[in-house]
Protein backbone atom coordinates (compact mmCIF):
# COMPACT_ATOMS: atom_id res chain seq x y z
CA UNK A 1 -7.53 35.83 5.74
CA UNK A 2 -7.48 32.80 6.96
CA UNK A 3 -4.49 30.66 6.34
CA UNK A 4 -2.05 33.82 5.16
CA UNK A 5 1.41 33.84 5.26
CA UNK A 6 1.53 34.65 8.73
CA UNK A 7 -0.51 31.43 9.87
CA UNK A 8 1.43 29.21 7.60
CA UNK A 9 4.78 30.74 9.09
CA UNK A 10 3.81 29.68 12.27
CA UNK A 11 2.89 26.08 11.29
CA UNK A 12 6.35 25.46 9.85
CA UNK A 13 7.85 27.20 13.01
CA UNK A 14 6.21 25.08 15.13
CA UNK A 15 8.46 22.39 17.11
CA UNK A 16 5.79 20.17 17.44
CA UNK A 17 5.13 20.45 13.66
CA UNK A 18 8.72 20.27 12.87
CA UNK A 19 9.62 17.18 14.69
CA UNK A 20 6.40 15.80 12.98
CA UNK A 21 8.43 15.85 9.59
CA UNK A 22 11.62 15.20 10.89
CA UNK A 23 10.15 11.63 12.26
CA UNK A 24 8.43 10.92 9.09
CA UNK A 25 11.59 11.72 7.15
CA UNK A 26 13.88 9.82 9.47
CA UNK A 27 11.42 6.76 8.97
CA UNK A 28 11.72 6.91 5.30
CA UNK A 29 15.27 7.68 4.97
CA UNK A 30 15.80 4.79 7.28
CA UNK A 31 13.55 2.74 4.94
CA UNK A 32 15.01 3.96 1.99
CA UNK A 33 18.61 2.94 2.96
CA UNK A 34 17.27 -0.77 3.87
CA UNK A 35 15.76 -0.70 0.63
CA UNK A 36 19.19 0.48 -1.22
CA UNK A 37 20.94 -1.96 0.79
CA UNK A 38 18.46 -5.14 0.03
CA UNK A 39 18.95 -4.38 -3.61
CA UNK A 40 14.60 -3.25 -3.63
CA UNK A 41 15.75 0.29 -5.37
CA UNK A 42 16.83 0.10 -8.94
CA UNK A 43 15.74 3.63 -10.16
CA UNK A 44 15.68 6.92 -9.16
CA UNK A 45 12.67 7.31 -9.34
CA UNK A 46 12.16 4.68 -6.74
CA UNK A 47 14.23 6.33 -4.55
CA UNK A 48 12.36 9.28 -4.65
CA UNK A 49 9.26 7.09 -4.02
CA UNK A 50 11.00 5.68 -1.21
CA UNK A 51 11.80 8.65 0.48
CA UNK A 52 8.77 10.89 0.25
CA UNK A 53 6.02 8.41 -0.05
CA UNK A 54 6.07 4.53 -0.23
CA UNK A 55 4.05 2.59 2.55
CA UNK A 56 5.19 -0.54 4.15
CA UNK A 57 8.56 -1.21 5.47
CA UNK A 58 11.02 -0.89 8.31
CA UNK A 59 10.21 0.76 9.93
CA UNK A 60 6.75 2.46 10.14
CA UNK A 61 7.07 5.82 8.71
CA UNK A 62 3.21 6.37 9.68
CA UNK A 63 3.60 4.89 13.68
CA UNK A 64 6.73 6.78 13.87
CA UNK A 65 4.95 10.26 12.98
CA UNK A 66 2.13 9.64 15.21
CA UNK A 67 4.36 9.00 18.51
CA UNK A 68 6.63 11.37 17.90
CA UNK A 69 3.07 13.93 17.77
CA UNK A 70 1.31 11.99 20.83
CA UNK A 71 5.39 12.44 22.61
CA UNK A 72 5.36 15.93 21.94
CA UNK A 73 1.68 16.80 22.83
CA UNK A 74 2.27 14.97 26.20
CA UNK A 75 5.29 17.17 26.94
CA UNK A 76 4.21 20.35 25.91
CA UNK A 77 0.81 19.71 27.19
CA UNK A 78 0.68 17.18 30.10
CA UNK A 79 -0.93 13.75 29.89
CA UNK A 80 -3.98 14.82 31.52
CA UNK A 81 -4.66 16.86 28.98
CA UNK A 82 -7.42 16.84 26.12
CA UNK A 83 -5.51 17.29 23.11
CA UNK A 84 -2.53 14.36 24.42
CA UNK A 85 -5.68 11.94 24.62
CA UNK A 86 -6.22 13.05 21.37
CA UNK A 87 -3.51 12.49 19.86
CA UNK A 88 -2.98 9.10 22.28
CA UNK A 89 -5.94 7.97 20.51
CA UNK A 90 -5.05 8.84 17.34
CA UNK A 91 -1.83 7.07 17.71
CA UNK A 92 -3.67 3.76 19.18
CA UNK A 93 -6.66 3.88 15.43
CA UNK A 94 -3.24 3.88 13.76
CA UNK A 95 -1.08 1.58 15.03
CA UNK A 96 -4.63 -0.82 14.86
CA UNK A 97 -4.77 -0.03 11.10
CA UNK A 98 -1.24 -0.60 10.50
CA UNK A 99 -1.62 -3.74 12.10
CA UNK A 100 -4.72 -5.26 11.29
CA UNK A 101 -7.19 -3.51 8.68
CA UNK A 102 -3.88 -2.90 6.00
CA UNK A 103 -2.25 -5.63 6.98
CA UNK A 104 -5.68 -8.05 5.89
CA UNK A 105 -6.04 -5.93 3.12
CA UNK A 106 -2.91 -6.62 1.79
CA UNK A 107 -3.36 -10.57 2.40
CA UNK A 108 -6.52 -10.69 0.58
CA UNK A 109 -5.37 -8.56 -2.21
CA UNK A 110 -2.89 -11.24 -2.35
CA UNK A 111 -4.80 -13.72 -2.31
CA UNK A 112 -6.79 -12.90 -5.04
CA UNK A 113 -4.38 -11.85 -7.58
CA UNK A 114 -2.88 -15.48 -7.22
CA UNK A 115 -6.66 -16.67 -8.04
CA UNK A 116 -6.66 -13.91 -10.71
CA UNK A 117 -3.27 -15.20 -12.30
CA UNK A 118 -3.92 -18.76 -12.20
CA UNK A 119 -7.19 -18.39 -13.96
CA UNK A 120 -5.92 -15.97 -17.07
CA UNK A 121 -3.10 -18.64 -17.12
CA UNK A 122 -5.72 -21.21 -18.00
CA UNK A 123 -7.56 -18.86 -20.19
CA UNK A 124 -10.34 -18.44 -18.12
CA UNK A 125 -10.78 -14.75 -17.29
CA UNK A 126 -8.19 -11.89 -18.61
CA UNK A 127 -6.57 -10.80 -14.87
CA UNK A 128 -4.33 -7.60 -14.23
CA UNK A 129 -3.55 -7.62 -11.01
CA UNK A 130 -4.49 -5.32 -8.14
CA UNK A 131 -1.85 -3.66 -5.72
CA UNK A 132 -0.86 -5.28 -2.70
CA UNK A 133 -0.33 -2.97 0.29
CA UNK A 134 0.69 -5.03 3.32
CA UNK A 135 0.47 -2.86 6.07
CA UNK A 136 3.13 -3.44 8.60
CA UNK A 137 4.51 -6.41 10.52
CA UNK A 138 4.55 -6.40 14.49
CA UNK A 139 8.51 -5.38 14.54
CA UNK A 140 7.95 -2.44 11.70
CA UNK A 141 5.21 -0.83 14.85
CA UNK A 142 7.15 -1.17 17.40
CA UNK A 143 10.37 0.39 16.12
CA UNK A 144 8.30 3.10 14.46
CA UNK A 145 7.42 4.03 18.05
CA UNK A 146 10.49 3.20 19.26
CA UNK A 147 11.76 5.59 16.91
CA UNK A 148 9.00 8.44 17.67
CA UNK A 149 9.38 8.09 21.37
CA UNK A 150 12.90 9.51 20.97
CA UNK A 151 12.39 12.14 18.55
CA UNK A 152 9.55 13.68 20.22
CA UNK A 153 11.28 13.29 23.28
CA UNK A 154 14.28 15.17 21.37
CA UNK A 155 12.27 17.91 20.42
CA UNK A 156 10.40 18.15 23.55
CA UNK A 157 13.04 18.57 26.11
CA UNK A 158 15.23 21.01 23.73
């Protein structure tokens, strides 16, 4: 078989793996408590959003993930090697869409739900808005990989 029990065992034993989760949790707990703290969570089921899956935020849950894999890789498999410019890679498309390509999608989506709203206000068109996902700010990046960095490194040199 091909992913058994055995296979799957080894893919949750797996430090690399392991510290994979541990960053993305630590990113949304950390984003989570902000949230709690700013007065952003009023249910619990928004808490459970913000801890398993809501996008956004301080800091980047996504960034932090992806250093924390390209930290480990590098580690456990040199620099020089083909899988850390994988993952190097990997880490650079997603930092560039957390950045950029969300970030303007969010902006536009924006954008045009003002338009939208303004124009069922005057009875023009019926509008229901669209969801706004603004990717990240500059700050949100950079302490996602700040936060990575040292949990790879963590799990690297235990």
């Amino acid at each position: 078989m091909f992913f058994g029990k055995k296979v799957l065992a080894e893919i949750l034993t797996n430090p690399v793996f392991q510290a994979c989760l541990f960053s993305w949790f630590s990113a949304q707990f950390i984003k989570t408590i902000i949230g709690l703290f700013s007065g952003k969570i009023h249910s619990l089921k928004a808490l459970a959003e913000s801890l398993l899956w809501r996008t956004g935020g301080f800091p980047s849950s996504h960034t932090a993930l992806v250093t924390t894999l390209t930290t480990c890789v590098g580690f456990r498999s040199g620099v020089s090697s083909d899988v850390f410019l994988l993952a190097f890679c990997f880490l650079m498309v997603t930092i560039r869409d957390a950045l950029g390509v969300r970030r303007s999608s969010g902006l536009q989506a924006r954008k045009i739900n003002e338009l939208g709203n303004e124009l069922s206000e005057k009875k023009v068109i019926d509008y229901k808005p669209i969801k706004e996902i603004l990717g990240h700010r500059p700050m949100e990046v950079v302490f996602g990989a700040i936060l990575g960095f040292f949990i790879g490194l963590g799990f690297a040199v235990l």
